[in-house]
PDB file of N, CA and C in Angstrom:
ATOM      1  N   UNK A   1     111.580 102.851  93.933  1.00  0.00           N
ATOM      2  CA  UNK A   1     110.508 103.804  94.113  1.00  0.00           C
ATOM      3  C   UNK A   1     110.976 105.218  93.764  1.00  0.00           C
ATOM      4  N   UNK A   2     112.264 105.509  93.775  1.00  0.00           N
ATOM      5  CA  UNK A   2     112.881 106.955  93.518  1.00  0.00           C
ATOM      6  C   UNK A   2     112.595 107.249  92.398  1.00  0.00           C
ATOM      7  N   UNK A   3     112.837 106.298  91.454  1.00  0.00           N
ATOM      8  CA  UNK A   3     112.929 106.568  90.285  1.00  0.00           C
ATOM      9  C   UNK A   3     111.354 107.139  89.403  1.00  0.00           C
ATOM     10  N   UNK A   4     110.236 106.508  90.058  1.00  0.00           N
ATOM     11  CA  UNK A   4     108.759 106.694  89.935  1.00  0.00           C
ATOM     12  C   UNK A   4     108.633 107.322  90.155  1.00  0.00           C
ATOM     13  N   UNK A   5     109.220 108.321  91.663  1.00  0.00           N
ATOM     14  CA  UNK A   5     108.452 109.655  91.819  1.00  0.00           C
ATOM     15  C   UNK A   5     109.056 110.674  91.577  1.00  0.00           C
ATOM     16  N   UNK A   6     109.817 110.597  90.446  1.00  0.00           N
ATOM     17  CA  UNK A   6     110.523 111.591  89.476  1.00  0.00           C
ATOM     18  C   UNK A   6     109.302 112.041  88.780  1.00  0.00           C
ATOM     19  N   UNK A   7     108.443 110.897  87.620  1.00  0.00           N
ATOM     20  CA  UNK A   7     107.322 111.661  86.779  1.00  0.00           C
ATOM     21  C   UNK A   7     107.235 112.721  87.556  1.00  0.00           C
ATOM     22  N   UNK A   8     106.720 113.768  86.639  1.00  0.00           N
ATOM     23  CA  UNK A   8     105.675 114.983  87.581  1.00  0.00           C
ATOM     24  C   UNK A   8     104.725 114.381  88.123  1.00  0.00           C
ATOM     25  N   UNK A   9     103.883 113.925  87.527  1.00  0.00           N
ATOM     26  CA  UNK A   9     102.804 113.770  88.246  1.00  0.00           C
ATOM     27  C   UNK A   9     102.547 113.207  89.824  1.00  0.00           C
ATOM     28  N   UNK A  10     103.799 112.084  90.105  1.00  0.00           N
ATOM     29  CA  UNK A  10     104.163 111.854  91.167  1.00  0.00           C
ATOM     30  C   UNK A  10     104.863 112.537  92.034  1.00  0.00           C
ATOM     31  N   UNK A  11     106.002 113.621  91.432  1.00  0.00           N
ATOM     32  CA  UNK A  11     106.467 114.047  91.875  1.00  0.00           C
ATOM     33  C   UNK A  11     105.825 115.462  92.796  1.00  0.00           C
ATOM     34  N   UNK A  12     104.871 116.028  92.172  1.00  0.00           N
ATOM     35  CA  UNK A  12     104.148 116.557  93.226  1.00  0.00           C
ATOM     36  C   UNK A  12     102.587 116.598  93.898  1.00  0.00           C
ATOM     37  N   UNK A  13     102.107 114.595  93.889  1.00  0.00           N
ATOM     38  CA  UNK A  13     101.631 114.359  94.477  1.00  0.00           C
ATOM     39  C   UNK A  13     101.822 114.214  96.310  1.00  0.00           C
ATOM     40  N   UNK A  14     101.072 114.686  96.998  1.00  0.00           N
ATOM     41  CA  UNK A  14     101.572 114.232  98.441  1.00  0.00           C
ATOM     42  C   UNK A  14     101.247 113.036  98.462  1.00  0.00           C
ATOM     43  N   UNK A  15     100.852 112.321  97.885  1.00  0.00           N
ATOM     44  CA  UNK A  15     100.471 110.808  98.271  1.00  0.00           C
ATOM     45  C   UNK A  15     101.192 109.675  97.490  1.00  0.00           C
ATOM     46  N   UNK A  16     102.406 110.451  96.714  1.00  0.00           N
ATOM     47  CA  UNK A  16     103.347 109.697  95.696  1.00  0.00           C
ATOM     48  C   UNK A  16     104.074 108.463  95.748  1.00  0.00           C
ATOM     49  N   UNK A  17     104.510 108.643  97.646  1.00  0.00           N
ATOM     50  CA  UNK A  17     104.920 107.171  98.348  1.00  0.00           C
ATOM     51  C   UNK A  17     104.132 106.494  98.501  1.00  0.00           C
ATOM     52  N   UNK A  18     102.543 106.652  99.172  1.00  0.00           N
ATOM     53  CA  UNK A  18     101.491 106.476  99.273  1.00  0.00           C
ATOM     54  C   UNK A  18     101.363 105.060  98.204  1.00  0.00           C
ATOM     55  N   UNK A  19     101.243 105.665  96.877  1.00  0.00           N
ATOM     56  CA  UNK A  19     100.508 105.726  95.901  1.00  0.00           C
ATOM     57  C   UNK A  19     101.324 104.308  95.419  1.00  0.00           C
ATOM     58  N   UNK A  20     102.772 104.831  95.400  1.00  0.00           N
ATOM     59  CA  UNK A  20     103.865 103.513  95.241  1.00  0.00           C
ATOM     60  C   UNK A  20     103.671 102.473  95.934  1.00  0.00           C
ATOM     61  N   UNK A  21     103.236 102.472  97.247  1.00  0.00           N
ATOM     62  CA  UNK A  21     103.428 101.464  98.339  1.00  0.00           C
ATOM     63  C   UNK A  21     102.192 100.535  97.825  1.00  0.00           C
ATOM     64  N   UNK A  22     100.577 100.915  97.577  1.00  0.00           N
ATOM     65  CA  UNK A  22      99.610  99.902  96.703  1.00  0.00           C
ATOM     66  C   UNK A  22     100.027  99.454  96.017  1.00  0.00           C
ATOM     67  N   UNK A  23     100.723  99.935  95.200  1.00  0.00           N
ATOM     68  CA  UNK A  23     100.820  99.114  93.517  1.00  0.00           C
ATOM     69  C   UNK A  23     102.018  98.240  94.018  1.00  0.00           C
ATOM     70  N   UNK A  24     103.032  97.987  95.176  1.00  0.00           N
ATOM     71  CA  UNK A  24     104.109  97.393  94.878  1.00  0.00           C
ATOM     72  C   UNK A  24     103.931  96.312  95.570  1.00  0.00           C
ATOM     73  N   UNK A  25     103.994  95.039  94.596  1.00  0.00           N
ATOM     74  CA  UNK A  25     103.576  93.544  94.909  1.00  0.00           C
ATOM     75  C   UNK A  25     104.423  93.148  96.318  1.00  0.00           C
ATOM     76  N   UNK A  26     105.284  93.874  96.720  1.00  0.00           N
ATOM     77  CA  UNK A  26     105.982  93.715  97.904  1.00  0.00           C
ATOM     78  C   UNK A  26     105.611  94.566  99.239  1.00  0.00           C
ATOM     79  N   UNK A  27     104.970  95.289  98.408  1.00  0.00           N
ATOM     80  CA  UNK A  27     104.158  96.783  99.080  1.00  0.00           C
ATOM     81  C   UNK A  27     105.401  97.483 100.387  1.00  0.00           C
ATOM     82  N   UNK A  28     106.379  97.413  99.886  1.00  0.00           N
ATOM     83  CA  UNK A  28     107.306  98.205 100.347  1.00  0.00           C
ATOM     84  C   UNK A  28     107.881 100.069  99.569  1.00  0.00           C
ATOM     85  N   UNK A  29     107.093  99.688  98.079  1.00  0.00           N
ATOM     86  CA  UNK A  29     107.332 100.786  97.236  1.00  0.00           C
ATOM     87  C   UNK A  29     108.249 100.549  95.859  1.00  0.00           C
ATOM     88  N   UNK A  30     109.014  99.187  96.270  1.00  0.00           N
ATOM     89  CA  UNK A  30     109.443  98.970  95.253  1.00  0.00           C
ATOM     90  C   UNK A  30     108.803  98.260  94.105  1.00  0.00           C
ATOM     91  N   UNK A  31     108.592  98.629  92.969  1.00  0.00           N
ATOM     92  CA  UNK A  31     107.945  98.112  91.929  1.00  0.00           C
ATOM     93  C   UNK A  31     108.584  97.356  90.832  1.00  0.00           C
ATOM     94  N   UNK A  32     107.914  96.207  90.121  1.00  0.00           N
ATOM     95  CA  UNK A  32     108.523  95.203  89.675  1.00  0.00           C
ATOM     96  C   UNK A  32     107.598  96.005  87.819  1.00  0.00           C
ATOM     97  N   UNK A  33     107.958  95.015  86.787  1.00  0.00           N
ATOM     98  CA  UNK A  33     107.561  96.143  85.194  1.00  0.00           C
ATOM     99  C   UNK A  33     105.415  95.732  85.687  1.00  0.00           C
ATOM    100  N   UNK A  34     105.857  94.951  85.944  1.00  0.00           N
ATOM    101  CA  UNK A  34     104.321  94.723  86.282  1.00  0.00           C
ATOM    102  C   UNK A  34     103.333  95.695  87.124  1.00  0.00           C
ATOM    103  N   UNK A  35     103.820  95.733  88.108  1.00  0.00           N
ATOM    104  CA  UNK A  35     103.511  96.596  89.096  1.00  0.00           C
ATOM    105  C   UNK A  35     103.138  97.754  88.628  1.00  0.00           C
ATOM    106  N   UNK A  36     104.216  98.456  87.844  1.00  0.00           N
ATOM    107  CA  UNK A  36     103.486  99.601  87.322  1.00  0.00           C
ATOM    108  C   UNK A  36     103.173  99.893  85.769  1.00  0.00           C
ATOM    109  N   UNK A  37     102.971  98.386  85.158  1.00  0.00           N
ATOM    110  CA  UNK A  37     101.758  98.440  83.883  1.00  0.00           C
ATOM    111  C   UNK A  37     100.095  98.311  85.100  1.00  0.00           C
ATOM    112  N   UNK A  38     100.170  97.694  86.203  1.00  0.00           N
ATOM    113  CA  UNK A  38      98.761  97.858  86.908  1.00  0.00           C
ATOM    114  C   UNK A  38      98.722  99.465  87.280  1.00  0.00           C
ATOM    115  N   UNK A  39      99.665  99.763  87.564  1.00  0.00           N
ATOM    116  CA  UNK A  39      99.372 101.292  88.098  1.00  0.00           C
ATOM    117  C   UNK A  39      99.276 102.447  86.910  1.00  0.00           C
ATOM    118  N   UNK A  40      99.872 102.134  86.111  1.00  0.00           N
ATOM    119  CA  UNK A  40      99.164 102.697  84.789  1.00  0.00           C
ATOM    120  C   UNK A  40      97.734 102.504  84.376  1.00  0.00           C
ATOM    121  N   UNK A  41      97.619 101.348  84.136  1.00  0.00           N
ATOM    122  CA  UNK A  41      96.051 100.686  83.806  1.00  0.00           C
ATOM    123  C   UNK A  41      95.618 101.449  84.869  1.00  0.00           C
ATOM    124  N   UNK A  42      95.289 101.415  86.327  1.00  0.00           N
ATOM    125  CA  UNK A  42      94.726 102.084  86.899  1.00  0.00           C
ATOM    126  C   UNK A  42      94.371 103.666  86.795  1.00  0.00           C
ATOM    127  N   UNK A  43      95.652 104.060  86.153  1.00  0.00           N
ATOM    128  CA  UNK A  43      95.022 105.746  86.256  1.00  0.00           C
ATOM    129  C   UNK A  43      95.198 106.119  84.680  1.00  0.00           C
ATOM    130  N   UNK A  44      94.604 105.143  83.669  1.00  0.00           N
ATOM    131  CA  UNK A  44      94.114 105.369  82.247  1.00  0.00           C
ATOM    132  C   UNK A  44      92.537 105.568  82.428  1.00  0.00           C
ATOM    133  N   UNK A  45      92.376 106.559  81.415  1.00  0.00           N
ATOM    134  CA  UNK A  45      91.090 107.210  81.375  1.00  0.00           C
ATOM    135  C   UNK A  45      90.142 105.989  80.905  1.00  0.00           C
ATOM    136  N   UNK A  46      90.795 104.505  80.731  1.00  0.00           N
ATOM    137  CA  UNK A  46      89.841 103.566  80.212  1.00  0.00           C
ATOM    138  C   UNK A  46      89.237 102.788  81.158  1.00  0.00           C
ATOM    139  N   UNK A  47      89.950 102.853  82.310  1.00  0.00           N
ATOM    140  CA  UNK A  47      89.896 101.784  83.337  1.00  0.00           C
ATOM    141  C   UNK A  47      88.603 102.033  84.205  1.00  0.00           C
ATOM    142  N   UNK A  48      87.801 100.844  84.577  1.00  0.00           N
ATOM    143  CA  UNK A  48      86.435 101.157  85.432  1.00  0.00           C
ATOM    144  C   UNK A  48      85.909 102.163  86.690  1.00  0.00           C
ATOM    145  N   UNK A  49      85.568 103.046  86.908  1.00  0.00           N
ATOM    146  CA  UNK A  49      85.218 103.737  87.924  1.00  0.00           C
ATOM    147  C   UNK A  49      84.997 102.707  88.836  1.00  0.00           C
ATOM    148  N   UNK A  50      84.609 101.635  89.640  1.00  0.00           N
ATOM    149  CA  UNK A  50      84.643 100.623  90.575  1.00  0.00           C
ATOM    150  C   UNK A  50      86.178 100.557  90.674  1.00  0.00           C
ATOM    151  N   UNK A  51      87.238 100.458  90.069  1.00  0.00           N
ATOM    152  CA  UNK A  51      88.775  99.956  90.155  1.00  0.00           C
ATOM    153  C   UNK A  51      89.066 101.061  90.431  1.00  0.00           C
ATOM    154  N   UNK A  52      88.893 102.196  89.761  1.00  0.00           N
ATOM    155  CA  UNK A  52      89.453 103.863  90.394  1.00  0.00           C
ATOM    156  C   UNK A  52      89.082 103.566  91.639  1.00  0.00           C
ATOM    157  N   UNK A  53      87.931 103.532  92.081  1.00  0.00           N
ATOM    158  CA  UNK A  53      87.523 103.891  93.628  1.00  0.00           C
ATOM    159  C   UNK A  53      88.063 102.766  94.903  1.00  0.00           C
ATOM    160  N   UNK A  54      88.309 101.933  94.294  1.00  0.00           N
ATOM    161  CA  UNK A  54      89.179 100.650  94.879  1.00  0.00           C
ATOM    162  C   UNK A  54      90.237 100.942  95.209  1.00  0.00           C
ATOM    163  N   UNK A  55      91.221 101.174  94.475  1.00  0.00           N
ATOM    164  CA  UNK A  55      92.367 102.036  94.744  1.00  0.00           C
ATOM    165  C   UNK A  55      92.877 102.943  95.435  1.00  0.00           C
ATOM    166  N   UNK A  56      91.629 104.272  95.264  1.00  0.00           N
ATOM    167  CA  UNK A  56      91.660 105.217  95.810  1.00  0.00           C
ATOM    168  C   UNK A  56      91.531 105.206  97.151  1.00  0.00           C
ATOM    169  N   UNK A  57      90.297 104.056  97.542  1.00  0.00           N
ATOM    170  CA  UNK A  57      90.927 104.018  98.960  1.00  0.00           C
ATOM    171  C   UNK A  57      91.791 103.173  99.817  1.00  0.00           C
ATOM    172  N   UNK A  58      92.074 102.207  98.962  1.00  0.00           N
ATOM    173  CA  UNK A  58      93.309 101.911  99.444  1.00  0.00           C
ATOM    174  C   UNK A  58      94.642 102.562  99.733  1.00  0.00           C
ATOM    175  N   UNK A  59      94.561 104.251  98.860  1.00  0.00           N
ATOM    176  CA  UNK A  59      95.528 104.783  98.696  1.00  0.00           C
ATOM    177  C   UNK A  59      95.585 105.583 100.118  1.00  0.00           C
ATOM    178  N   UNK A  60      94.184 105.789 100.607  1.00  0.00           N
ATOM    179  CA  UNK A  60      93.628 106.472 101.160  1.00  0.00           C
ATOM    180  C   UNK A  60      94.260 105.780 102.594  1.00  0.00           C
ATOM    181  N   UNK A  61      93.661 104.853 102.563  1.00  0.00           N
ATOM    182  CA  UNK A  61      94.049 103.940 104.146  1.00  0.00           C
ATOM    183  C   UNK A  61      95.466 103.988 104.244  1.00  0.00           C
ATOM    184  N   UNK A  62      96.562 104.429 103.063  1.00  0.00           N
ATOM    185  CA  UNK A  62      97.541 104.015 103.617  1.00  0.00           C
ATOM    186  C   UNK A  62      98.406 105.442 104.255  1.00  0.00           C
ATOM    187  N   UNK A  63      97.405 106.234 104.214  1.00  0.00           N
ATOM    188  CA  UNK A  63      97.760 107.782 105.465  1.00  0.00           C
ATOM    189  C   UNK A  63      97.965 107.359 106.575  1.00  0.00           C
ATOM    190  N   UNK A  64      96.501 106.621 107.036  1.00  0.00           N
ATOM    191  CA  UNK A  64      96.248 106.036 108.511  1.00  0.00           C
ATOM    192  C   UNK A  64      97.738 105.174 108.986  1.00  0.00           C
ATOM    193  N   UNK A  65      98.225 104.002 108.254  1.00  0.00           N
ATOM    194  CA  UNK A  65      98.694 103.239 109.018  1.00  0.00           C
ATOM    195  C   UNK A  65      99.839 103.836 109.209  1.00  0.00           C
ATOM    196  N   UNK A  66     100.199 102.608 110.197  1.00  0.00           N
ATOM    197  CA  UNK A  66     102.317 103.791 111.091  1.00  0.00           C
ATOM    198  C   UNK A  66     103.110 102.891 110.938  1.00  0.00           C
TER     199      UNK A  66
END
């Protein structure tokens, strides 16, 4: 996961661990090449507004949990 939230874009997201922890099929943060060709696909300008918003709150819920 360190290595992911190097990009900028992650890097100064507050939700960068967040963001890692959805996409990682282990959902610990660590990501497998797969993991983050989905998390790419997800935040390409091609991908469905229904799947953005899917995400998003999943990204969302994962503030809440402890």
């Amino acid at each position: 996961m360190s290595k992911i939230l190097q990009y900028p874009e992650l890097r100064v997201n507050p939700f960068g661990d967040r963001i890692c922890k959805v996409f990682s099929s282990s959902e610990d943060g660590d990501m497998t090449f797969e993991d983050f060709l989905d998390m790419m696909n997800v935040f390409s300008d091609a991908c469905p507004k229904k799947l953005k918003a899917e995400y998003a709150f999943r990204i969302w819920g994962k503030v809440f949990e402890i």
